[in-house]
Protein backbone atom coordinates (compact mmCIF):
# COMPACT_ATOMS: atom_id res chain seq x y z
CA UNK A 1 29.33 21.01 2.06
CA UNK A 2 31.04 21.70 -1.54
CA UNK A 3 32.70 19.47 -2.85
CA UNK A 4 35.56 20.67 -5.00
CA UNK A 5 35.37 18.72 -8.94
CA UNK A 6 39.29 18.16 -9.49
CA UNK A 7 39.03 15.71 -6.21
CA UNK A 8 36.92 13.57 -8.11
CA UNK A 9 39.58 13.61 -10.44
CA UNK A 10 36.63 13.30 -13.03
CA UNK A 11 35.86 10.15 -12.02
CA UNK A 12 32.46 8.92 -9.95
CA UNK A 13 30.62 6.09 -9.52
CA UNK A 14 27.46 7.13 -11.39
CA UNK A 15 26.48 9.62 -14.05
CA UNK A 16 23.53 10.91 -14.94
CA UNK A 17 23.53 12.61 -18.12
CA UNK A 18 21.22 15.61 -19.58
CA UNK A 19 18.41 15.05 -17.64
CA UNK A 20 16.12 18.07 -15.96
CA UNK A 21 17.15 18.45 -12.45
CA UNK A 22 14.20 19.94 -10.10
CA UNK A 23 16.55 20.11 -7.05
CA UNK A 24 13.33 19.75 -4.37
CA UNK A 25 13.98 23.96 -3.52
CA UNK A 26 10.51 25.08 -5.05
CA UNK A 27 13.42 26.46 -8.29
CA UNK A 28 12.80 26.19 -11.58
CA UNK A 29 14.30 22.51 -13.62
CA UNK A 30 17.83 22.70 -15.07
CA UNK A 31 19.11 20.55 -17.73
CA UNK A 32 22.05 19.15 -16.05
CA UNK A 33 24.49 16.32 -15.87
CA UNK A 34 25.00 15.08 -12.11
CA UNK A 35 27.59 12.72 -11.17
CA UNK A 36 27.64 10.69 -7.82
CA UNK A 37 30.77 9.58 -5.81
CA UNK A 38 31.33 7.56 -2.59
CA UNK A 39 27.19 7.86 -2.04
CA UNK A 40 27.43 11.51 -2.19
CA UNK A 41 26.80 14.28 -5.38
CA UNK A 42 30.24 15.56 -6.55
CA UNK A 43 29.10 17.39 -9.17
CA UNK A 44 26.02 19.55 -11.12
CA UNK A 45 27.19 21.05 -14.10
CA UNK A 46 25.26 22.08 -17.71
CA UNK A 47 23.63 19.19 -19.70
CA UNK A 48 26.73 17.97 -21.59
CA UNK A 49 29.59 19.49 -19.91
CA UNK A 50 30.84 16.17 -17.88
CA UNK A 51 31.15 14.35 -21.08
CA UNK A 52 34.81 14.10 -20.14
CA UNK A 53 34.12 12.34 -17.07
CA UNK A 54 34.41 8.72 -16.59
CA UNK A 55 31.98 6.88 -14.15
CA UNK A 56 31.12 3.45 -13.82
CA UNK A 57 27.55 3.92 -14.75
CA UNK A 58 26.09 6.16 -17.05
CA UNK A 59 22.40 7.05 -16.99
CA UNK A 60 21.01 9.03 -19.95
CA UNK A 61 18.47 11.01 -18.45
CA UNK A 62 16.98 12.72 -21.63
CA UNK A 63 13.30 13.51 -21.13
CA UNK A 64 13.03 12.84 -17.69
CA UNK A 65 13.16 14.49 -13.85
CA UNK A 66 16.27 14.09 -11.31
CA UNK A 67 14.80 14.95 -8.12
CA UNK A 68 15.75 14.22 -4.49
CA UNK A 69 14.06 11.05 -3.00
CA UNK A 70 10.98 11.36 -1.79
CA UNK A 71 10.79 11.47 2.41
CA UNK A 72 7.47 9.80 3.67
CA UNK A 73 7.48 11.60 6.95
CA UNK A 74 4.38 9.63 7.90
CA UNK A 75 4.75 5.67 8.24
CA UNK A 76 4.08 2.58 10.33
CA UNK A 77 6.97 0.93 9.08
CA UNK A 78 8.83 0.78 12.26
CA UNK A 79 9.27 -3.48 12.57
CA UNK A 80 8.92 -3.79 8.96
CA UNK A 81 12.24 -1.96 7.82
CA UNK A 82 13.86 -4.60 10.15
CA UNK A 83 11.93 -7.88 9.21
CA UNK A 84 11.36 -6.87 5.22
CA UNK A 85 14.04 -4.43 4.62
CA UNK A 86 13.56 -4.65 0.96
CA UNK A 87 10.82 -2.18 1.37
CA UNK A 88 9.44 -2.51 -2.21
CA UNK A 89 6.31 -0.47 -1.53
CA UNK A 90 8.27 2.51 -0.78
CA UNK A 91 11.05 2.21 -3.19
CA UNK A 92 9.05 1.59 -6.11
CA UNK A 93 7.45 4.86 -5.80
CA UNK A 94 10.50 6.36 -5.39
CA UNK A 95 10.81 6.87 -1.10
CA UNK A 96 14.31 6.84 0.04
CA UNK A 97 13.54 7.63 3.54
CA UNK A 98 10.97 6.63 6.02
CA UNK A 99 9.80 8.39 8.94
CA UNK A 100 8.51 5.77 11.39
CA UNK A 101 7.31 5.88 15.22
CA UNK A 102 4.26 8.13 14.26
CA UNK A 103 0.45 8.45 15.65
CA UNK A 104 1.61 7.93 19.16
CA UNK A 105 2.67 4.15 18.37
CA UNK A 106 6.20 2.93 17.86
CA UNK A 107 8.44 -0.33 17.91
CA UNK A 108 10.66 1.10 20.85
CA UNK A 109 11.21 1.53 23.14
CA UNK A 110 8.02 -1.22 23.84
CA UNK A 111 8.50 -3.83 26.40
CA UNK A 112 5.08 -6.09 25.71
CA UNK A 113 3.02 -7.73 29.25
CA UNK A 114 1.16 -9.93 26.57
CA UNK A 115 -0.52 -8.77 23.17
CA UNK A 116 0.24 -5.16 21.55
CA UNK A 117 -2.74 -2.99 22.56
CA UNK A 118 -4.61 -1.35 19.67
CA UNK A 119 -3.52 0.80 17.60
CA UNK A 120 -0.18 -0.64 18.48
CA UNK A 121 -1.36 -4.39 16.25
CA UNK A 122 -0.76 -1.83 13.34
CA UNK A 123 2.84 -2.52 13.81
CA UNK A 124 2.66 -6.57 13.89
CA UNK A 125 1.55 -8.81 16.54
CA UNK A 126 4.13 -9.66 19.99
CA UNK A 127 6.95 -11.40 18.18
CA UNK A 128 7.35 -8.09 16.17
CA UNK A 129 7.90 -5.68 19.14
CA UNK A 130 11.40 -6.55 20.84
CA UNK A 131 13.57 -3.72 21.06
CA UNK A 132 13.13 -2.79 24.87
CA UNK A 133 15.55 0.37 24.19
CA UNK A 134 15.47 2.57 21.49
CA UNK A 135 19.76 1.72 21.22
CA UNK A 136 18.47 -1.54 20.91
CA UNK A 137 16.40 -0.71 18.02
CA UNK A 138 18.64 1.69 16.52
CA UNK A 139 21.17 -1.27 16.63
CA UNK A 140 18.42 -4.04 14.83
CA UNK A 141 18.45 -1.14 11.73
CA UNK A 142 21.85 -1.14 11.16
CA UNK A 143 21.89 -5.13 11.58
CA UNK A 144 19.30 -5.26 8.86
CA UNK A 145 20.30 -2.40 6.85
CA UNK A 146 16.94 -1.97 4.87
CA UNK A 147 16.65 -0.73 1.22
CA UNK A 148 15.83 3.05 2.77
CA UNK A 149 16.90 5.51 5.23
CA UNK A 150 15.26 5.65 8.50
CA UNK A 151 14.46 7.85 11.30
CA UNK A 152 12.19 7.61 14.16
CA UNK A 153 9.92 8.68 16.62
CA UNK A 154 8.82 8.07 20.02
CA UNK A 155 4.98 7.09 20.68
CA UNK A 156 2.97 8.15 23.59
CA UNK A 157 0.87 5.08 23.80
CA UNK A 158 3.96 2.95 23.38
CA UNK A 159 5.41 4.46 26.76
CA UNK A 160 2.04 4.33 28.37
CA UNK A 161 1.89 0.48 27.71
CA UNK A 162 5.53 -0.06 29.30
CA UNK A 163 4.64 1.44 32.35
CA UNK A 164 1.09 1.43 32.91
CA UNK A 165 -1.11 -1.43 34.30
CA UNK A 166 -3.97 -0.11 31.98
CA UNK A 167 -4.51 2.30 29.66
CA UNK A 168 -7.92 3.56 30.30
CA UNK A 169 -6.84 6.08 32.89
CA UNK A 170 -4.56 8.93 33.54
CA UNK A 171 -0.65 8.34 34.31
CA UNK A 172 0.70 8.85 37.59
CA UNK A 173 3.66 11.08 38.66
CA UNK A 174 6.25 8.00 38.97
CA UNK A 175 4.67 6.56 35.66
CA UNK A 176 4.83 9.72 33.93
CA UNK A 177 8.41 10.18 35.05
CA UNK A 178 9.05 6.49 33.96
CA UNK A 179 7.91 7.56 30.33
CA UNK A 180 10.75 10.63 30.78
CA UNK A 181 13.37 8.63 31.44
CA UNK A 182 12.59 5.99 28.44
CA UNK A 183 11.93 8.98 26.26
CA UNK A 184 15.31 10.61 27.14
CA UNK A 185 17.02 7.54 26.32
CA UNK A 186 15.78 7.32 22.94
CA UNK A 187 16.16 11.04 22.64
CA UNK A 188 19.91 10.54 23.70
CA UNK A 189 19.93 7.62 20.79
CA UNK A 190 18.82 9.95 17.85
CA UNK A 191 14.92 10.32 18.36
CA UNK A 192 13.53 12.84 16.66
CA UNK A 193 10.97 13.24 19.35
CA UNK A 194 7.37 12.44 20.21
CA UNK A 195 4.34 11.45 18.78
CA UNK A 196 1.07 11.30 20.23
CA UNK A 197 -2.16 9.55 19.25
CA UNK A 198 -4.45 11.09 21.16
CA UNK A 199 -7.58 9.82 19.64
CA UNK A 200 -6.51 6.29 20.22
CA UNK A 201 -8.76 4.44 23.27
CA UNK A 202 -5.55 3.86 25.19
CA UNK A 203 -4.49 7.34 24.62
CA UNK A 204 -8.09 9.60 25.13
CA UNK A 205 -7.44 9.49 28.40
CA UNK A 206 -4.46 10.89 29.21
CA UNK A 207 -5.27 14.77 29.77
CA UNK A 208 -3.24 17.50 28.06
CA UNK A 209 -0.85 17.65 31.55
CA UNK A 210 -0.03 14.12 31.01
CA UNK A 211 1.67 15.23 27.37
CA UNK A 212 2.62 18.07 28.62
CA UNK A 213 4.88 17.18 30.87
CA UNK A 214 6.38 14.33 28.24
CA UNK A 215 7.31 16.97 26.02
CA UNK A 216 9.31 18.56 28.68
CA UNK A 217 12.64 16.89 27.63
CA UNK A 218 12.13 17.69 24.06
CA UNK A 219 13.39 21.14 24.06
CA UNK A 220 17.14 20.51 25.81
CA UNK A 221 17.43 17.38 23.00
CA UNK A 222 16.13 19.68 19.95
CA UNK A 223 13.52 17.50 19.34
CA UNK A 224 9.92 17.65 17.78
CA UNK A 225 6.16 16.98 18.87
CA UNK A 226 3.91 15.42 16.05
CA UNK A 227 0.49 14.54 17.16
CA UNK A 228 -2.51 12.90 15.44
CA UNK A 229 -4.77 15.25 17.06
CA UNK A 230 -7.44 14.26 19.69
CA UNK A 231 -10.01 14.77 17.09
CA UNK A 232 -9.89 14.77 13.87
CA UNK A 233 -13.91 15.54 13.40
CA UNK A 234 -16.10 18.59 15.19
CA UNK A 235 -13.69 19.06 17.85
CA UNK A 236 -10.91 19.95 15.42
CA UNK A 237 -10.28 23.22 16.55
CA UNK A 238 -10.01 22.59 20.04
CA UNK A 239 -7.73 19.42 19.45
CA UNK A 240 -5.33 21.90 17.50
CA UNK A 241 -5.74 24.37 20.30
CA UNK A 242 -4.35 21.79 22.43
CA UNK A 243 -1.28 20.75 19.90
CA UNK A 244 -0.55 24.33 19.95
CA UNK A 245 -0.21 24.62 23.74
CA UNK A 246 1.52 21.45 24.03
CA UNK A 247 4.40 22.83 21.26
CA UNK A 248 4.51 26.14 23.02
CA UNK A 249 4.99 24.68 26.72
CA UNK A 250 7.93 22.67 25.38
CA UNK A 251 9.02 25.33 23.05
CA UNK A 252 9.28 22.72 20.49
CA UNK A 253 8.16 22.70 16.66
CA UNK A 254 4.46 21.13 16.20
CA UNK A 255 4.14 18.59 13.18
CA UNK A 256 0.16 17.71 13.21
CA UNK A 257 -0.27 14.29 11.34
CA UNK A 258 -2.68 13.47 8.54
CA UNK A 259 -4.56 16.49 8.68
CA UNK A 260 -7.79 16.43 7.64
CA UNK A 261 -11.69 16.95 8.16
CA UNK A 262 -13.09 13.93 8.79
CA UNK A 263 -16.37 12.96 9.02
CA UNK A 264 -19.64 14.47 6.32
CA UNK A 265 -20.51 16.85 9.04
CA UNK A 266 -17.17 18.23 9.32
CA UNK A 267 -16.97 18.61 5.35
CA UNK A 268 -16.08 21.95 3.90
CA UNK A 269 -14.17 23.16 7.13
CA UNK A 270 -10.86 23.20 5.67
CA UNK A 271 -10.57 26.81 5.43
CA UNK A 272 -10.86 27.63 9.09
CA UNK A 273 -8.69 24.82 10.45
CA UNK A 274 -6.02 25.92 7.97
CA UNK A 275 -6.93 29.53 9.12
CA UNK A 276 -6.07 28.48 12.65
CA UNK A 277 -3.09 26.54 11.58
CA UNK A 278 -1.87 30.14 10.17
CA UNK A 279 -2.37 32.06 13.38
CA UNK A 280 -0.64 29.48 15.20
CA UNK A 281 2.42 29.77 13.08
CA UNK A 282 2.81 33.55 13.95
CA UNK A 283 3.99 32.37 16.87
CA UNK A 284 5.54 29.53 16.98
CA UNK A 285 6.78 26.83 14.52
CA UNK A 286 3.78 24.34 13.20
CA UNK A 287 3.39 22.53 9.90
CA UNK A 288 1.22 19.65 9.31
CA UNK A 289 1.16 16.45 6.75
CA UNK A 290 -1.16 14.60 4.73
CA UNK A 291 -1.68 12.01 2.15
CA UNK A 292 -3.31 12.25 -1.66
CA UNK A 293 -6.76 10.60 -0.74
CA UNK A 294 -10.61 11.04 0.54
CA UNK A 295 -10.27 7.57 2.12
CA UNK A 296 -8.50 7.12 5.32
CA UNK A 297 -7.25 3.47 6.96
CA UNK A 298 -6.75 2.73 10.74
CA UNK A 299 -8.39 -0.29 13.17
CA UNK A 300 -11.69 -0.73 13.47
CA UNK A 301 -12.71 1.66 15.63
CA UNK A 302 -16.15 1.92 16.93
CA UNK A 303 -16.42 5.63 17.17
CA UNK A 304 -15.90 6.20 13.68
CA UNK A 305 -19.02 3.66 12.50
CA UNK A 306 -21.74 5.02 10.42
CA UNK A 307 -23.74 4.62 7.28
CA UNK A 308 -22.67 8.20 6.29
CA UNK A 309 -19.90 7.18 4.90
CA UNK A 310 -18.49 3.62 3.13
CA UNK A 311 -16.22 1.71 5.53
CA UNK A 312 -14.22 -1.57 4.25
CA UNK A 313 -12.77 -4.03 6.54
CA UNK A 314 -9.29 -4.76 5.66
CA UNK A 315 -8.66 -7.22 8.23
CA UNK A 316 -10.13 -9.11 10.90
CA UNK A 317 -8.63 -11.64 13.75
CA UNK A 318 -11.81 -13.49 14.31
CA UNK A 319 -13.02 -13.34 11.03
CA UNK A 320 -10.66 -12.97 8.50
CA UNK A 321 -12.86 -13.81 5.63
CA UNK A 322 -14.23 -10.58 5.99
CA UNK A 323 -11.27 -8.95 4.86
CA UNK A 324 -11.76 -6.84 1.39
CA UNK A 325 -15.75 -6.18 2.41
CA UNK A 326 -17.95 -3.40 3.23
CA UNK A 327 -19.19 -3.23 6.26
CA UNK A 328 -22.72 -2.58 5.35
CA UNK A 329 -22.68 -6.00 3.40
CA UNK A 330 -21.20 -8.46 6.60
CA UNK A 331 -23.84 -6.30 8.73
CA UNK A 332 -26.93 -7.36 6.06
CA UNK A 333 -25.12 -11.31 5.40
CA UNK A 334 -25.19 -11.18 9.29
CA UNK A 335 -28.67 -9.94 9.57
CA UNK A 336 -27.06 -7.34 12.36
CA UNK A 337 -26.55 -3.70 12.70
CA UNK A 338 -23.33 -1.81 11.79
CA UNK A 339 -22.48 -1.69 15.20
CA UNK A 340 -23.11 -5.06 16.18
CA UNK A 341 -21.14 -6.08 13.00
CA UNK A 342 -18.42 -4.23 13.78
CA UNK A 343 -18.16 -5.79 16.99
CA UNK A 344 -18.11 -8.99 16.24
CA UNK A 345 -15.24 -8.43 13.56
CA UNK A 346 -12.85 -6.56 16.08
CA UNK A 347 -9.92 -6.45 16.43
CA UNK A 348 -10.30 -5.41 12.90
CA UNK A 349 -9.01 -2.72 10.47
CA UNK A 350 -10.97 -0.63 8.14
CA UNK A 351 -10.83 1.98 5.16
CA UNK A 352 -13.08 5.08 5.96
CA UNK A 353 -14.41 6.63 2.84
CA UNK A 354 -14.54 10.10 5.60
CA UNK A 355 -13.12 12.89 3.21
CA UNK A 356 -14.20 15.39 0.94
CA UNK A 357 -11.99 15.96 -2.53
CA UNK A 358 -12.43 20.12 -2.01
CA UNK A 359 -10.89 19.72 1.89
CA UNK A 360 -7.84 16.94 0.85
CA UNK A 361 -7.12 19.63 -2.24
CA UNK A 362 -6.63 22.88 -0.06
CA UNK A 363 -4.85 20.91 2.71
CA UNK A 364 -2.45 19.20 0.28
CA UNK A 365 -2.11 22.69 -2.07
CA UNK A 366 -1.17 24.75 1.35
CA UNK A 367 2.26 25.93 2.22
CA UNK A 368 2.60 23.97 4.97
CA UNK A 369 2.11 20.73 4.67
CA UNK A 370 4.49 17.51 3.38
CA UNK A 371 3.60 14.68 2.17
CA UNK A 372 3.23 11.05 4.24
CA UNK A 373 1.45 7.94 3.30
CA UNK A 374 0.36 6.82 6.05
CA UNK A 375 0.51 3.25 5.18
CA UNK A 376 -0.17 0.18 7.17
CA UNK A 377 2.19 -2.55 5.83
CA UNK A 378 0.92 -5.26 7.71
CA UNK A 379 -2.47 -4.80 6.83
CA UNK A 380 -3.03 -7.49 4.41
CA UNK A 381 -5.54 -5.49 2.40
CA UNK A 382 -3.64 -2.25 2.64
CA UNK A 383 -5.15 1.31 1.86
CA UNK A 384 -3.38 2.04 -2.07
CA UNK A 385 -1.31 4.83 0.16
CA UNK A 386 0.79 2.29 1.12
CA UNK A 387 2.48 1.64 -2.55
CA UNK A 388 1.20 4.94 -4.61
CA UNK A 389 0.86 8.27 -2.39
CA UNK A 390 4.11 9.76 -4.08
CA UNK A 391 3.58 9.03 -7.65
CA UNK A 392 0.30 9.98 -7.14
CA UNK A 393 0.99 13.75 -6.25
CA UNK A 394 2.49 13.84 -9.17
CA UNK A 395 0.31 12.15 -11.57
CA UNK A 396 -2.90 12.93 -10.61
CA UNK A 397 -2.61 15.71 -8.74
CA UNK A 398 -0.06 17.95 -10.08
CA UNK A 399 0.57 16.77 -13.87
CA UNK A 400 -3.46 16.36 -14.41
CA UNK A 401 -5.66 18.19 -11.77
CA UNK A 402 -2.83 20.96 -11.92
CA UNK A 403 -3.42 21.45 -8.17
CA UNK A 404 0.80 23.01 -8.20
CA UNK A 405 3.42 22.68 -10.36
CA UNK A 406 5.44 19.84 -10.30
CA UNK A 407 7.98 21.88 -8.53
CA UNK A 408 6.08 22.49 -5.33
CA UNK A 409 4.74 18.98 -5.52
CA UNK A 410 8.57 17.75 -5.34
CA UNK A 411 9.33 20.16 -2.86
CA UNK A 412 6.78 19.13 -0.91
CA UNK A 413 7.91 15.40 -0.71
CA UNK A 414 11.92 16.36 0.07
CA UNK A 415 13.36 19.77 0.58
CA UNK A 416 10.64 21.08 2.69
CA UNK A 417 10.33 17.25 4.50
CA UNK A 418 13.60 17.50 5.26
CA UNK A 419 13.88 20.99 6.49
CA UNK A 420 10.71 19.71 9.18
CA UNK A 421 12.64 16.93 10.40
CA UNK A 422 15.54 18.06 10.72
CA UNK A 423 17.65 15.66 8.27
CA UNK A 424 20.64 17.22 7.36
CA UNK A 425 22.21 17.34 3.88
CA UNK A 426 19.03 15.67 2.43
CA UNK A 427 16.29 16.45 0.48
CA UNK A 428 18.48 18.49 -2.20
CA UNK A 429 19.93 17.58 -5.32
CA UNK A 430 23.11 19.83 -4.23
CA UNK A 431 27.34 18.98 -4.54
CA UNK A 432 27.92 17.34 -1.34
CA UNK A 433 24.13 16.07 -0.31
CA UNK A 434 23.59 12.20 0.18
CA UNK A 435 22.57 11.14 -3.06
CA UNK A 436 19.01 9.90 -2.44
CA UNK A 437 17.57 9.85 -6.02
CA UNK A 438 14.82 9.49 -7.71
CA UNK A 439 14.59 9.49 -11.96
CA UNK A 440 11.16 9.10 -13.62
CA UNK A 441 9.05 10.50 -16.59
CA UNK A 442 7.09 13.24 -15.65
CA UNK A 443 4.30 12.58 -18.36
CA UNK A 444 3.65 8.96 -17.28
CA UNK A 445 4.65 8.65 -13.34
CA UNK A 446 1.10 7.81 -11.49
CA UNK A 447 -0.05 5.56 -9.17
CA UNK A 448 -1.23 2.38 -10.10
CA UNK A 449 -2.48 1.04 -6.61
CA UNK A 450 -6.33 0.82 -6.09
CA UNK A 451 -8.52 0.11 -2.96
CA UNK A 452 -9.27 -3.35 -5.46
CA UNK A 453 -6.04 -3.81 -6.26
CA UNK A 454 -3.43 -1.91 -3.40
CA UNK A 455 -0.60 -3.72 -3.85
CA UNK A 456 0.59 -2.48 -7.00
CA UNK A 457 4.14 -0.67 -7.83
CA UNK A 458 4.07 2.81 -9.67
CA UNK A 459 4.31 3.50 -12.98
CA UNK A 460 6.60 5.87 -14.47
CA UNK A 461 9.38 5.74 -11.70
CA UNK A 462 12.46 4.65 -13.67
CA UNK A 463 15.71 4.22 -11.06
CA UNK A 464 16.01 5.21 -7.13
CA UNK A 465 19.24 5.50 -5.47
CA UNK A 466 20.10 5.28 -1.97
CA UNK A 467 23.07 6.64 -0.46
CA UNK A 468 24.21 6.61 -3.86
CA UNK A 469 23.36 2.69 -4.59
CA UNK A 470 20.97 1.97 -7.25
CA UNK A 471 18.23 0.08 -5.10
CA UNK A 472 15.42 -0.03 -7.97
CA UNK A 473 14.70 0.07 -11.40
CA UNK A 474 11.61 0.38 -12.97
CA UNK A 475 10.47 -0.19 -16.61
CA UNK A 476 9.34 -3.66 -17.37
CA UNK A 477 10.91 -5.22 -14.35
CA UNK A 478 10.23 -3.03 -11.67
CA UNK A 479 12.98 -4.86 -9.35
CA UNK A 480 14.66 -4.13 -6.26
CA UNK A 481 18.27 -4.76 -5.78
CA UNK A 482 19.84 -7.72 -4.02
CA UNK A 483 22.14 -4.34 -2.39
CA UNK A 484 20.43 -2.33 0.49
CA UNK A 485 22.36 0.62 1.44
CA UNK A 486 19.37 2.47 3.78
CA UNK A 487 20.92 3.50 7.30
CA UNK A 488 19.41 4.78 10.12
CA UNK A 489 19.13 8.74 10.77
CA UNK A 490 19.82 10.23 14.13
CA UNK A 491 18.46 13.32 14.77
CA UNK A 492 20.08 16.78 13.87
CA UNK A 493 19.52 20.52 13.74
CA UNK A 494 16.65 21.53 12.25
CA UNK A 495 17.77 23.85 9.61
């Protein structure tokens, strides 16, 4: 939508003055001066050709980047937007909009018969989970109205647990068409569509018929399948095989989560699973995410325990003293084996030291991934994702490894994100988009979280608006603002 300058009557709400615009297209910076209206962009002109406009605040934007917000199309945020809608951890590295509902797990619609099964806890304990509808959570998010935009998905394993007496088993017909009916609702409510977490323990066992009849409404509602694949180790392949088949059945676009060879024996295979991720996408619409690290963080899972690799514990229920340690060390203070340790400690999360630098690089450089974080906000030793995967694509991995220009790396985090999900007039820094912005220094924005230290805002990320609303200023302060203006995202055309 244009929006036509003498309406504005040369007036706006906020202007941003000579500052290098990358727009989040893959194009080349501008020197611009952008001016904001009503929580939309009225105007892009030359650096220094608004300077007869009048706007209530002015930004001088010398020596620093204007680029769309960054979309995290990859986060567990789904009860926290409602009960800490300040969302500091995403703001402050510059996230305007959250994708939530992801890895098969989701906050509605959930309907709990006692405690949240794992990997479900990653979302909060019982009290966090009461949105029996999706309308009902749709409603909580406007109630709330948290410091960024958000849009949602629909997990398998959340369904499963409404209707299923356990989880250990295939679905039946009348459970499976239970799940269809809860999934159209949401669908109806602005869903973007499902996601599956089929490596999950109460999700391995549902066979591929089980999703693929789930994914049947998807196609009539426009909707999109995003699955953390049945196996993110040696059975890669054949768990993207079976993504693939799912997308094509429903004739619906693929989004495969956190991509990734995991696992030392699986190291150096990034080449052929991106190779089969490329013949897939001759015929038929896939693209995949991933976040900026060798380390991945989920629950305590027992298949995943070795000595190959380092494994922290970030958490643990019965023995939360344990939290911030190595595994190895509570096995030897124990006197027990890694298994046995691991055990004892559960339910639990952990940090899996699993990746390779060379796989994470070509994954992250390739055309078709975004960017998510992946972070687990109620973990209360979180994996650094949580506060610094953004400002550290283009810190470490753009501005110093030179992996892609900073162009691509923006792109990769908005225009691109947006085009996936389908989020209409977002993503750009175009006349008439939603003005989700973010202005930092692009010789000192990094990350400043560590596994030591997670919780730890970014450096470098100057001001973030939302909807047009200033929501958080770096510098010295490194605030949020007492105004949230975040709103939730129903689901469009994909463009």
């Amino acid at each position: 939508m244009q929006v036509d300058s003498n309406q504005a009557a040369r007036r706006c709400d906020t202007l941003i003055r000579d500052v290098s615009v990358i727009d989040g297209s893959g194009g080349a910076p501008i020197s611009a001066d952008v001016a904001v209206a009503a929580g939309r962009i009225v105007r892009i002109a030359a650096a220094g050709s608004l300077g007869d406009w009048q706007a209530q605040h002015q930004v001088d934007g010398r020596g620093k980047v204007l680029s769309p917000g960054f979309i995290d199309v990859h986060t567990h945020d789904d009860t926290n937007v409602i009960r800490t809608p300040a969302m500091l951890p995403k703001l402050s590295q510059g996230v305007t909009t959250v994708v939530v509902g992801n890895c098969g797990i989701s906050a509605a619609p959930v309907s709990l018969k006692g405690e949240p099964p794992d990997p479900m806890n990653l979302l909060g304990q019982t009290g966090a989970f009461s949105y029996p509808t999706f309308a009902s959570y749709v409603e909580a998010i406007e109630q709330a109205q948290p410091a960024v935009n958000v849009a949602a998905l629909v997990g398998h394993t959340a369904l499963r647990s409404n209707q299923m007496d356990r989880l250990d088993r295939a679905a039946t017909e009348s459970e499976i068409a239970a799940m269809c009916a809860q999934l159209r609702e949401a669908l109806a409510h602005g869903a973007l569509g499902l996601s599956t977490g089929l490596a999950y323990g109460n999700a391995i066992n549902a066979p591929t018929a089980e999703v693929l009849a789930l994914a049947a409404p998807l196609a009539d509602a426009g909707a999109l399948y995003a699955t953390h694949l049945r196996s993110e180790f040696a059975d890669i392949l054949e768990a993207m095989d079976e993504a693939f088949r799912i997308g094509k059945h429903a004739r619906v676009p693929v989004v495969i989560s956190h991509l990734k060879c995991a696992g030392v024996d699986n190291w150096g295979r990034s080449g052929e699973v991106l190779a089969a991720l490329e013949q897939a996408q001759r015929y038929q619409p896939v693209g995949c995410d991933c976040y900026p690290y060798t380390a991945s963080s989920s629950t305590l899972d027992l298949k995943q325990v070795t000595d190959t690799i380092d494994i922290m514990v970030t958490w643990s229920t019965p023995h939360p003293e344990m939290g911030g340690k190595m595994l190895a060390a509570i096995a030897a203070e124990w006197q027990v084996d890694l298994m046995e340790a691991a055990r004892r400690l559960q339910p639990a999360g952990a940090v899996y030291h699993n990746m390779q630098a060379e796989d994470v690089n070509r994954i992250l450089s390739h055309p078709a991934s975004v960017v998510g974080s992946d972070g687990l906000p109620n973990d209360p030793m979180p994996h650094p994702r949580l506060w610094g995967a953004f400002p550290r694509v283009l810190g470490y991995y753009s501005r110093e490894q030179k992996l892609f220009p900073l162009t691509t790396a923006i792109r990769k985090m908005t225009g691109l994100s947006a085009e996936r999900f389908g989020l209409s007039e977002r993503g750009l820094v175009r006349e008439g988009y939603w003005a989700d912005l973010v202005l930092f220094d692009p010789e000192t924005v990094r990350d400043a979280a560590t596994f030591a230290d997670p919780m730890q805002p970014a450096d470098g990320i100057d001001a973030v608006w939302v909807n047009g609303v200033l929501s958080y200023r770096g510098g010295a302060e490194k605030a949020a603002s007492e105004v949230r203006a975040g709103r939730f995202l129903a689901r469009q055309e994909r463009v």
